[in-house]
Protein backbone atom coordinates (compact mmCIF):
# COMPACT_ATOMS: atom_id res chain seq x y z
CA UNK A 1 34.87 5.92 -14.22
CA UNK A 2 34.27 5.99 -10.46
CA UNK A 3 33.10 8.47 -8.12
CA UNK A 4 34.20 8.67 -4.54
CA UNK A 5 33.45 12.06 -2.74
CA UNK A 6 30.60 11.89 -0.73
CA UNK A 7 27.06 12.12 -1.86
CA UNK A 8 25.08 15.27 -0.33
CA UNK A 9 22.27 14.44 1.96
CA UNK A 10 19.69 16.17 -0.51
CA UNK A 11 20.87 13.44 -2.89
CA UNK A 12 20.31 11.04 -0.38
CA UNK A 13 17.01 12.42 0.66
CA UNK A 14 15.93 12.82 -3.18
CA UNK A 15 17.53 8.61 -3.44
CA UNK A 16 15.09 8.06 -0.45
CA UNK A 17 12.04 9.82 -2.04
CA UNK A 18 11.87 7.49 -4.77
CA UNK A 19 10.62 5.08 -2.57
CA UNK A 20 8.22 6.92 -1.48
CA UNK A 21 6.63 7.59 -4.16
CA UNK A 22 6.93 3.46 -5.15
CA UNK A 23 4.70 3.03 -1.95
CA UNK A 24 2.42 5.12 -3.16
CA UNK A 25 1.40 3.23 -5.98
CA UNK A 26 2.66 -0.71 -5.83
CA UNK A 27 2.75 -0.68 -2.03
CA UNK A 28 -0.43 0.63 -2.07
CA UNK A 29 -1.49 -2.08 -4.64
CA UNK A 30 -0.23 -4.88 -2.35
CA UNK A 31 -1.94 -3.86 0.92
CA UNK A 32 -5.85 -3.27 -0.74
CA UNK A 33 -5.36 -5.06 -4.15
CA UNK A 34 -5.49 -8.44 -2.75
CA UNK A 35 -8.94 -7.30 -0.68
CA UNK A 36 -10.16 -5.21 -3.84
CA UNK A 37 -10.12 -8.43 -5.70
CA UNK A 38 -12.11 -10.81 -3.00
CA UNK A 39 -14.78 -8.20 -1.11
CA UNK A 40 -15.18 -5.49 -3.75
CA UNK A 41 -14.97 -7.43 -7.64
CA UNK A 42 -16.16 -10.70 -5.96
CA UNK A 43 -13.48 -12.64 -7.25
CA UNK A 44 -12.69 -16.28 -5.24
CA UNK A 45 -9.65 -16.05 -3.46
CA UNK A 46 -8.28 -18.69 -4.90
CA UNK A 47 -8.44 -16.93 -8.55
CA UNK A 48 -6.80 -13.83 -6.75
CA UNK A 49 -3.84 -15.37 -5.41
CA UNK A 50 -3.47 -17.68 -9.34
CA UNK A 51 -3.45 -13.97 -10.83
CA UNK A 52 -0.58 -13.03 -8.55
CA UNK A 53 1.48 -15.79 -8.87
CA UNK A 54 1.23 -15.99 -12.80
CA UNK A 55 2.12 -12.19 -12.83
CA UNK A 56 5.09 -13.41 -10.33
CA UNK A 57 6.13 -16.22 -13.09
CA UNK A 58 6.00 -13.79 -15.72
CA UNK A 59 8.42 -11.91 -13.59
CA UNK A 60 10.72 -14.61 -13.83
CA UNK A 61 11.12 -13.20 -17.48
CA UNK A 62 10.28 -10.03 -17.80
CA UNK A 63 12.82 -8.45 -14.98
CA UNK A 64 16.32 -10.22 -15.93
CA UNK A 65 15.32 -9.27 -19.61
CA UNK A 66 14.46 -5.86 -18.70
CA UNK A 67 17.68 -5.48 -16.21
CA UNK A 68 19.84 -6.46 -19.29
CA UNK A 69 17.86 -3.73 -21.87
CA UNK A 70 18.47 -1.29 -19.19
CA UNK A 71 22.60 -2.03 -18.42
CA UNK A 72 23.29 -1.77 -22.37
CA UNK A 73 21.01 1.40 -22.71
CA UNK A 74 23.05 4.49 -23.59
CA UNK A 75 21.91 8.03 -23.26
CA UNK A 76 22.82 11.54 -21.85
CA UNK A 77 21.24 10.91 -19.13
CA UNK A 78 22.98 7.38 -18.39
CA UNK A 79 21.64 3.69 -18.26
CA UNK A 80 18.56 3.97 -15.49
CA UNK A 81 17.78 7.14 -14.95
CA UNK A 82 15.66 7.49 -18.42
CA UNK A 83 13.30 4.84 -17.51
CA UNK A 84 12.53 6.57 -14.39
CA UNK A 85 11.68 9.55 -16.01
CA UNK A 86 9.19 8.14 -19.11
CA UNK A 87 8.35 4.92 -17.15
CA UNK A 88 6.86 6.88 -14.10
CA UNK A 89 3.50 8.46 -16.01
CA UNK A 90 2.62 5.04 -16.97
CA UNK A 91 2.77 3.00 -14.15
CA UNK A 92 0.51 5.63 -12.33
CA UNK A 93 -2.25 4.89 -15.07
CA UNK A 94 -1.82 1.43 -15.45
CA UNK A 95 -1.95 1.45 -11.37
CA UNK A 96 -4.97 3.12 -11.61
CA UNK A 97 -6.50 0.94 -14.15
CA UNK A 98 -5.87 -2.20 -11.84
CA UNK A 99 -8.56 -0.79 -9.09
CA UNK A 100 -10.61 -0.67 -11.86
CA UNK A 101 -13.40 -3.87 -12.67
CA UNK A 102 -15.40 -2.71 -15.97
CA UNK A 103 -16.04 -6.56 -16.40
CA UNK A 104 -17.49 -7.32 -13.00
CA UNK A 105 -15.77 -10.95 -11.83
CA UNK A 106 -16.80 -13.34 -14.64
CA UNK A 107 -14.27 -14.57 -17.06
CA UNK A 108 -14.07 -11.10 -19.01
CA UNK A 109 -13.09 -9.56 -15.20
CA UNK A 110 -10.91 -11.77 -14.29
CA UNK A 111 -9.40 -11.26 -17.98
CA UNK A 112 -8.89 -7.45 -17.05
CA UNK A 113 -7.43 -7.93 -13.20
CA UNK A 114 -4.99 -10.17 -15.18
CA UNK A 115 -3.70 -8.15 -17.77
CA UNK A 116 -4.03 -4.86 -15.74
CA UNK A 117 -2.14 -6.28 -12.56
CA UNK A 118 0.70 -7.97 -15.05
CA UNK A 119 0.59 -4.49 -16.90
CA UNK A 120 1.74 -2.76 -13.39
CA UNK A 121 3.98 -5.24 -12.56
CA UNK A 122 5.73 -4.45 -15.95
CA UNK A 123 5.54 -0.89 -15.70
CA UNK A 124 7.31 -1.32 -11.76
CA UNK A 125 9.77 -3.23 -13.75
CA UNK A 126 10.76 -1.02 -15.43
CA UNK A 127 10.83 2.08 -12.76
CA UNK A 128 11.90 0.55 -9.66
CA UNK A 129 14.55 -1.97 -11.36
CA UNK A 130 16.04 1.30 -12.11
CA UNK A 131 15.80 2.72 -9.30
CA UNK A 132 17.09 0.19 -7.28
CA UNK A 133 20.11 -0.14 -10.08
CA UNK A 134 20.27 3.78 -9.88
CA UNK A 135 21.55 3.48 -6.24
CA UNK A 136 24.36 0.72 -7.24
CA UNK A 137 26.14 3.05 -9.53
CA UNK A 138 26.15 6.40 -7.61
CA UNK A 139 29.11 5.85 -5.53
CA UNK A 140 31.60 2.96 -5.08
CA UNK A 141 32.20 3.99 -1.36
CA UNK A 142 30.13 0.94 1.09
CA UNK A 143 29.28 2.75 3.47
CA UNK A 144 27.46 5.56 1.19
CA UNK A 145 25.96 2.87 -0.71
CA UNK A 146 24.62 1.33 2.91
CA UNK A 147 23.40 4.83 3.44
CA UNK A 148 21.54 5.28 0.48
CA UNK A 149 19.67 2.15 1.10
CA UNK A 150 18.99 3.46 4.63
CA UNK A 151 17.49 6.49 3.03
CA UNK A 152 15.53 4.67 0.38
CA UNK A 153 14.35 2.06 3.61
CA UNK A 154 13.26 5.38 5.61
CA UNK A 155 11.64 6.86 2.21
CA UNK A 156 9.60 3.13 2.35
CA UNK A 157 8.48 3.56 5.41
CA UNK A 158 7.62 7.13 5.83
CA UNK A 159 5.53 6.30 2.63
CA UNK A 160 4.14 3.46 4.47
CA UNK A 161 3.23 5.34 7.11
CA UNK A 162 1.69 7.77 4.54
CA UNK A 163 -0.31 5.04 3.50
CA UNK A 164 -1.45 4.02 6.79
CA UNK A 165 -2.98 7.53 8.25
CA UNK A 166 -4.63 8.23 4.56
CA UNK A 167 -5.65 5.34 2.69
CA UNK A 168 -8.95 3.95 4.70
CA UNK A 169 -9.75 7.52 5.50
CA UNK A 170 -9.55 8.30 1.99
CA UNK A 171 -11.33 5.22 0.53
CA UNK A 172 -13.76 6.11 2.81
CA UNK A 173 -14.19 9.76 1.89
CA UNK A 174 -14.94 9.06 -1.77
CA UNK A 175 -16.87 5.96 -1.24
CA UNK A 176 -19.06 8.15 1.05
CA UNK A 177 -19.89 5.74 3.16
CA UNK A 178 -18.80 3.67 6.42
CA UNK A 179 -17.72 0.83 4.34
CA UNK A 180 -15.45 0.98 1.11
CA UNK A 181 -16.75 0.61 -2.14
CA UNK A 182 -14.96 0.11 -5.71
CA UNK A 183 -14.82 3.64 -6.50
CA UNK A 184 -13.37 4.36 -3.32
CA UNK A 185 -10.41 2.53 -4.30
CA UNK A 186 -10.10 4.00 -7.65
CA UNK A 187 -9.89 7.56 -6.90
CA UNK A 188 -8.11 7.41 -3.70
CA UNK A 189 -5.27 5.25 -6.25
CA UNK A 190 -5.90 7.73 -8.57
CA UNK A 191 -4.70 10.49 -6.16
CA UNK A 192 -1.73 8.63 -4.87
CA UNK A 193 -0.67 7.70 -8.55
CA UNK A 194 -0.48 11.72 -9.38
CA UNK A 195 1.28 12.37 -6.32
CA UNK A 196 4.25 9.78 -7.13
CA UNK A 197 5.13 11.36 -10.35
CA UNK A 198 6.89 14.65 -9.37
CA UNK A 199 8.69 12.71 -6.51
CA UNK A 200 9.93 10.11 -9.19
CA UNK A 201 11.13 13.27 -11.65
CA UNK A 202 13.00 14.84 -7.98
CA UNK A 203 14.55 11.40 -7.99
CA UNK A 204 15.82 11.76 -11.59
CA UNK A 205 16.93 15.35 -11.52
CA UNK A 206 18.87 14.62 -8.28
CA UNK A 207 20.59 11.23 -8.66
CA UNK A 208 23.51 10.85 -10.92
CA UNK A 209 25.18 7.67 -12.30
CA UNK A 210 29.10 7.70 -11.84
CA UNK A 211 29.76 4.01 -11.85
CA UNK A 212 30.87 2.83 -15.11
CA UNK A 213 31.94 -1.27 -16.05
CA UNK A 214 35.68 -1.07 -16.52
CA UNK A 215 35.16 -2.09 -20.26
CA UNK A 216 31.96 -0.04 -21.02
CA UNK A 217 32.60 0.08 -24.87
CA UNK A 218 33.75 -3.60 -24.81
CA UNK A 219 30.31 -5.72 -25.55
CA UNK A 220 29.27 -8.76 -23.64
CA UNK A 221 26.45 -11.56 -24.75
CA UNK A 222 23.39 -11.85 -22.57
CA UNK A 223 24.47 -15.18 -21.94
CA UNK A 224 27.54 -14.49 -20.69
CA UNK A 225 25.80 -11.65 -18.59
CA UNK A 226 23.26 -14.06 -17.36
CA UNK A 227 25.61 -17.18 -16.66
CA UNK A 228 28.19 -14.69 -14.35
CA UNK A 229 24.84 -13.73 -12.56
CA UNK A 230 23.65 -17.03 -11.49
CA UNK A 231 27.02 -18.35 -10.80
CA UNK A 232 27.68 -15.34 -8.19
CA UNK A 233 27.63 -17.17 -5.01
CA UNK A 234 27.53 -13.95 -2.77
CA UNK A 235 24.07 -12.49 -4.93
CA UNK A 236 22.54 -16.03 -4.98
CA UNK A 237 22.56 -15.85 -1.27
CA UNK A 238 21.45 -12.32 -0.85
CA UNK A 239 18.48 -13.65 -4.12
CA UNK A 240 17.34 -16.06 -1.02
CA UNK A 241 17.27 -14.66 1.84
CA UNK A 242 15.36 -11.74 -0.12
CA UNK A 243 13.28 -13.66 -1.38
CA UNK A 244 12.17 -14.95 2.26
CA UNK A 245 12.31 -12.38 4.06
CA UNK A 246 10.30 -10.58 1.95
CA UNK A 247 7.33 -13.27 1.73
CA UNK A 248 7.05 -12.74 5.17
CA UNK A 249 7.73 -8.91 5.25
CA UNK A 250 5.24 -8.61 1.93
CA UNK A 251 2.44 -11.65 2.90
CA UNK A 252 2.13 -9.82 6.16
CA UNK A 253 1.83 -6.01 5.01
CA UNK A 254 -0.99 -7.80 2.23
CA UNK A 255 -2.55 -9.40 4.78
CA UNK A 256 -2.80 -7.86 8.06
CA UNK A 257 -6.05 -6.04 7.41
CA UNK A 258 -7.47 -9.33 7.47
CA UNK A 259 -6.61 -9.31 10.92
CA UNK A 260 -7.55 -5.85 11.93
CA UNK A 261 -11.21 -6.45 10.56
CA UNK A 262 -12.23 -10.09 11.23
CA UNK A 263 -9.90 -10.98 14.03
CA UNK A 264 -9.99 -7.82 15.81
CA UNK A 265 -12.93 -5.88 14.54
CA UNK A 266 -11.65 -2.43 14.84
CA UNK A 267 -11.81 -0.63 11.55
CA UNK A 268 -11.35 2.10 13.87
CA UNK A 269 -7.78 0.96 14.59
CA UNK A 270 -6.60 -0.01 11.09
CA UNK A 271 -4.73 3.40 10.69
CA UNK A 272 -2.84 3.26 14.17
CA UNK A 273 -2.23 -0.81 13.69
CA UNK A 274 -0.69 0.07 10.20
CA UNK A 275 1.10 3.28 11.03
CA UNK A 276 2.69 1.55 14.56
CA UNK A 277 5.25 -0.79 12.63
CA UNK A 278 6.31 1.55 9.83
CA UNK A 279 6.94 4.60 11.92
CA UNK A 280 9.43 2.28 14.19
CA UNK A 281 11.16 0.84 11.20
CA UNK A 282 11.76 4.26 9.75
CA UNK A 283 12.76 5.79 13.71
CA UNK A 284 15.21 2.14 13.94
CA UNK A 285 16.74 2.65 10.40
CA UNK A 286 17.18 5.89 10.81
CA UNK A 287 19.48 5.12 14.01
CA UNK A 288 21.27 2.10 12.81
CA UNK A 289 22.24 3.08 9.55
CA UNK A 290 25.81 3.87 10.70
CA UNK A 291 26.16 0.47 13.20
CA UNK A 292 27.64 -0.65 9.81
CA UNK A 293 31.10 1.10 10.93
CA UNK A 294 31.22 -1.07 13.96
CA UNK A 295 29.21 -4.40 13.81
CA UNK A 296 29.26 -6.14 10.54
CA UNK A 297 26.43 -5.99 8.23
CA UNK A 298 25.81 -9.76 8.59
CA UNK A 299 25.42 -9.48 12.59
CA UNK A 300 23.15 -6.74 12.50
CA UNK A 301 20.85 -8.49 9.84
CA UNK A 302 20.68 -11.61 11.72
CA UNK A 303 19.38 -9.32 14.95
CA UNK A 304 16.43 -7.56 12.90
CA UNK A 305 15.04 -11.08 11.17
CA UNK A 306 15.70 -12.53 14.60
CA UNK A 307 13.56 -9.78 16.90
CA UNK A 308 11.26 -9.53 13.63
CA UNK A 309 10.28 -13.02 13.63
CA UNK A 310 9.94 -13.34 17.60
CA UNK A 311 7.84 -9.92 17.31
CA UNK A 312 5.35 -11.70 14.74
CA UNK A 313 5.45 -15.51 17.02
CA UNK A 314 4.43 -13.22 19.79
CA UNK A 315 1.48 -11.63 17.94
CA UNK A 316 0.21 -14.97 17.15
CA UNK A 317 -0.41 -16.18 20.83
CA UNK A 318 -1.26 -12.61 21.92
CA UNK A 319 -5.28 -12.32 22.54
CA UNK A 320 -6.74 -10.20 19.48
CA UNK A 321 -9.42 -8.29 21.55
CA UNK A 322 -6.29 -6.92 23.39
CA UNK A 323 -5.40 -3.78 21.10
CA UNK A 324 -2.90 -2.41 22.97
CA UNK A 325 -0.83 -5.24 23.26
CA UNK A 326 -1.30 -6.09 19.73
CA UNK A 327 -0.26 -1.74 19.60
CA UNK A 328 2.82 -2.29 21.26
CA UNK A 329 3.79 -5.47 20.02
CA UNK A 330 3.60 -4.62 16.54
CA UNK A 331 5.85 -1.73 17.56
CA UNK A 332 8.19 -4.17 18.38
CA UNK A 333 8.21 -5.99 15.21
CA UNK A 334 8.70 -2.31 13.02
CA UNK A 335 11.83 -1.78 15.75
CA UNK A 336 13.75 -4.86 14.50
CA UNK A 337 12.61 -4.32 10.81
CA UNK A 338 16.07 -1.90 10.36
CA UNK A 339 17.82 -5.05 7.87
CA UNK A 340 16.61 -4.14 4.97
CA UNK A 341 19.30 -1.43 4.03
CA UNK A 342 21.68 -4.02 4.86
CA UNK A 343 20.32 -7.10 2.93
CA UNK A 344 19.84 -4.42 -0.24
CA UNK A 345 23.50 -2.88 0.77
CA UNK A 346 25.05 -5.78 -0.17
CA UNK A 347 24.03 -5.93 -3.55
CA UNK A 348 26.73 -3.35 -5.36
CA UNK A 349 29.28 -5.42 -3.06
CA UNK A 350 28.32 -8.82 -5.37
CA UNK A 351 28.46 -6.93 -8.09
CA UNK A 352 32.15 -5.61 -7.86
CA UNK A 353 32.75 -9.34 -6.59
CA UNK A 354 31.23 -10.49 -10.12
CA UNK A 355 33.70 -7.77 -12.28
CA UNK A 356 36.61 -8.39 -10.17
CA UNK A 357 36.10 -12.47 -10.53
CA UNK A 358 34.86 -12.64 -14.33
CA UNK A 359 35.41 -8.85 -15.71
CA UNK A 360 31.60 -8.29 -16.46
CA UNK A 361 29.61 -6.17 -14.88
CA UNK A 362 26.31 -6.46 -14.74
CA UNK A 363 24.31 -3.92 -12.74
CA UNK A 364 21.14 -4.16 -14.16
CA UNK A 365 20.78 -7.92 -14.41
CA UNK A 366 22.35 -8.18 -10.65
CA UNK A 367 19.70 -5.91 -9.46
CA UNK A 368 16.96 -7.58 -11.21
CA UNK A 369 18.13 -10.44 -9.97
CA UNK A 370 17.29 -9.97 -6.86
CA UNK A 371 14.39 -7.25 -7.48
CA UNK A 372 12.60 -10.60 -8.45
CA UNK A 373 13.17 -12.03 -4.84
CA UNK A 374 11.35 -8.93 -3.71
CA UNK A 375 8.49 -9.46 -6.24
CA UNK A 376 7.87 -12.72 -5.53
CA UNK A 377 7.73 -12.76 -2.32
CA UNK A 378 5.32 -10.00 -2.84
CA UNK A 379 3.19 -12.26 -4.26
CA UNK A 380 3.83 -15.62 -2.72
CA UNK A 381 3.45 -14.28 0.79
CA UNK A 382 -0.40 -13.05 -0.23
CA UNK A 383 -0.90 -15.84 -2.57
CA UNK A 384 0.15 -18.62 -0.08
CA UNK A 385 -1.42 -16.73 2.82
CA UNK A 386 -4.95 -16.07 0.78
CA UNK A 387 -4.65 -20.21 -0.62
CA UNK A 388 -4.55 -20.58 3.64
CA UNK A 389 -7.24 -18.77 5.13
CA UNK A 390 -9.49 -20.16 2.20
CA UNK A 391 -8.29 -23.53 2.96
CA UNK A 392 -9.45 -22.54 7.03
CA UNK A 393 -12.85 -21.37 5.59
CA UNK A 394 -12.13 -17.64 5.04
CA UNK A 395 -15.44 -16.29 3.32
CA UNK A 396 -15.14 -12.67 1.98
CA UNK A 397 -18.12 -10.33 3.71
CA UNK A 398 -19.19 -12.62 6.45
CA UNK A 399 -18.88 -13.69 9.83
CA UNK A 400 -16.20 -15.63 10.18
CA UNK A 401 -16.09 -18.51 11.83
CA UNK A 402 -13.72 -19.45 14.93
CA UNK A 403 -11.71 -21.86 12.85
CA UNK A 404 -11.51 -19.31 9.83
CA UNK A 405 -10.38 -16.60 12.51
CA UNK A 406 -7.97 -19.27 13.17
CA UNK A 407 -6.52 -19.40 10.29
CA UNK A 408 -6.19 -15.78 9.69
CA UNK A 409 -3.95 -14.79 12.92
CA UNK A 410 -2.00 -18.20 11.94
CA UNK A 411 -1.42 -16.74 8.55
CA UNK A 412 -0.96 -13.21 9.25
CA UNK A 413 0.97 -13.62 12.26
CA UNK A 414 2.53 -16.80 12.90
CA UNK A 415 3.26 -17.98 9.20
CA UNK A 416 5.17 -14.68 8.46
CA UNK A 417 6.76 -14.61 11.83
CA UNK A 418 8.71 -17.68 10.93
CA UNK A 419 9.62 -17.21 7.58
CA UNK A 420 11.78 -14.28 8.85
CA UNK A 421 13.46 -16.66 10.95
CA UNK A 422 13.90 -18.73 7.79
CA UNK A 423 15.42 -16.20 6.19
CA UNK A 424 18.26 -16.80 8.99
CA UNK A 425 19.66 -19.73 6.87
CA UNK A 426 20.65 -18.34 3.84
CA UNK A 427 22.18 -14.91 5.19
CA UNK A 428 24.07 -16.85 7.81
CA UNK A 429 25.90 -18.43 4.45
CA UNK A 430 26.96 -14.61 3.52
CA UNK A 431 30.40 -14.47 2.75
CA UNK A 432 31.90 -11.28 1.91
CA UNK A 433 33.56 -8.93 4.63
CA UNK A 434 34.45 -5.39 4.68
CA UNK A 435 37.65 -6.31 4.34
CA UNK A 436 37.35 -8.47 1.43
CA UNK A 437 35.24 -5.42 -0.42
CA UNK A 438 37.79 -2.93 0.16
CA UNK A 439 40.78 -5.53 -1.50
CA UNK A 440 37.74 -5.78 -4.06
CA UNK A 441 37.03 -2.59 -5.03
CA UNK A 442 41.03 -1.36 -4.43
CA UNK A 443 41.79 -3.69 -7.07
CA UNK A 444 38.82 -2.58 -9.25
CA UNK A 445 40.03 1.18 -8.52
CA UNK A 446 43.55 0.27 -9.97
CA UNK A 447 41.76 -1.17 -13.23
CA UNK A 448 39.91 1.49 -14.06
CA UNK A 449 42.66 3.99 -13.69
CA UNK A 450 44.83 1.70 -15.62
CA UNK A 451 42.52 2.08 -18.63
CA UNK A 452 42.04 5.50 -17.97
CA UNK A 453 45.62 6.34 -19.26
């Protein structure tokens, strides 16, 4: 079954909420875990960044597994939308528990921070996979699916923004004190986690799933689900340049308070310097989410990781006692950060490429397919970026010296800067057109109502 009327803009807005609420709990987890781990727990950061990458390996197995659990789940409520629902109340706790250190940093702490960071990453499995899934199956029309996505990418950065204005104030507040302290951390995650669950049940009493595979009752082996996945030329290149893009996008956003405390010295500033790029990129999604009916969606993502990646360069030689250039300029790079909804657009295209060019579809293993680009970049942006400012003598606590200040505008700034301009490679390789979509999903149309009769 297909649906094509329009979706209502308090759908959309509802769609766009669920991110929202994800900021509030794993965004928040990778802008303060990272520095939880080193200056509050005392753990090397070398030991951080091996916790986040074996969670990120782990990944590797637990998402495609879970994205094939979830497209063969069958309820009255469809395939996704019940894993929103019960999965929601337990990735708030288990996001709690990871700003927790009962153990201290010895081996028995660094036991915990594994299994409680792994835990989350699970748990955000299991709720965002479906989320993200949720959006692919709620219309078959591209340019409502592109506007979903631009809702969901205004949703992440309106809760980004969130983030920004409250989260040092708050830490602050119930550390009671000028610096921030572990229990600081837990209770302002604590009050973030309870404030993401009734967004994520809005998100499930609003969205519906239309989209059904033409042969719903007909069943399909993982394998064959699997093998049509990684043999989809179009989502293999979307799976890369994701997976760049958001190293940079994610190793930055982990990172930059780094910056703001060592390089610059301006706790003061932290709020505005986090709030400046995420209140553009919500203002420039907002207004380019309808270029799609006149430039291409591969044009327009080749200008944002362009002007990103220039934005970041420009950062880098920019003098860090200067904070309103640094102000303006990272402005500049939330302006050009509007690809996102295109990148993530193309994803239900790939998948009506896959049915109409092996008759399987596989929504929840395309999605988690490239959910895992956008996890490990999470991870291997901080990871690599923490394994470089230890390598340029980054001490947690201290003065730093000149060459570990180094080091920390290279990462922060420059190393990000030009993995977006990486990322240019693999979506210049994008194939599909509007054109070839709508013969797609015509022909996919025609199916469907075939076997309807």
């Amino acid at each position: 079954m297909t649906e094509k009327k329009k979706l209502s803009l308090g759908t959309k807005v509802a769609y766009g909420l669920g991110d929202f609420a994800s900021q509030l709990v794993w965004t928040f987890a990778g802008n303060y875990l990272s520095i939880y781990y080193t200056d509050i727990v005392g753990l090397a950061p070398a030991i951080a960044s091996a916790i986040m990458l074996i969670a990120r390996i782990w990944d590797g197995i637990n998402d495609p597994m879970f994205g094939a659990i979830a497209e063969r789940t069958r309820s009255k409520w469809g395939r996704f939308r019940p894993y929103i629902l019960f999965g929601a109340p337990f990735l708030a706790l288990f996001n709690v528990l990871a700003f927790t250190a009962p153990f201290g940093n010895g081996t028995a702490g660094v036991i915990w921070a594994s299994v409680s960071y792994i835990a989350l990453g699970m748990l955000y499995t299991v709720v965002n996979l479906s989320y993200g899934s949720l959006g692919t199956v709620m219309s078959t029309d591209s340019q409502e699916r592109v506007e979903l996505n631009s809702w969901r990418m205004i949703g992440t950065n309106l809760g980004s923004c969130f983030l920004s204005a409250v989260s040092m104030p708050l830490i602050l507040k119930f550390s009671q004190s000028d610096t921030a302290t572990g229990h600081g951390y837990t209770m302002t995650t604590a009050f973030f986690a309870i404030c993401s669950l009734p967004l994520f049940f809005l998100l499930f009493k609003c969205c519906k799933e239309v989209v059904m595979p033409v042969d719903a009752d007909e069943k399909v082996s993982l394998w064959k689900s699997f093998k049509v996945v990684l043999t989809n030329k179009p989502l293999v290149i979307i799976f890369f340049t994701m997976l760049i893009y958001m190293t940079g996008m994610f190793g930055r956003i982990g990172l930059a308070i780094y910056y703001f405390i060592y390089c610059m010295g301006r706790y003061d500033l932290i709020a505005l310097l986090m709030m400046a790029p995420t209140i553009c990129a919500a203002i420039s999604i907002f207004l380019t989410r309808k270029l799609v009916n006149y430039i291409s969606k591969k044009t327009l993502g080749m200008i944002s990781l362009t002007g990103s990646g220039l934005a970041l360069v420009a950062l880098y030689l920019a003098p860090s006692s200067n904070a309103t250039v640094i102000i303006v300029l990272s402005a500049v790079y939330g302006l050009f950060q509007f690809g996102t909804p295109f990148f993530m657009g193309s994803v239900p295209e790939c998948i009506d490429y896959q049915e109409y060019t092996t008759g399987v579809r596989s929504d929840g293993i395309s999605y988690a397919f490239v959910s895992l680009a956008t996890k490990f970049g999470s991870a291997f942006g901080t990871s690599l970026g923490l394994l470089i400012m230890a390598g340029f003598g980054y001490m947690a606590n201290q003065e730093q010296t000149a060459q570990s200040l180094h080091g920390i505008n290279l990462t922060v700034n420059l190393v990000m800067g030009l993995l977006f301009l990486a990322a240019l490679i693999p979506w210049a390789l994008y194939p599909m057109t509007e054109k070839k979509n709508k013969e797609i999903r015509e022909a996919l149309d025609a199916k469907r109502a075939g076997e309807g009769k």
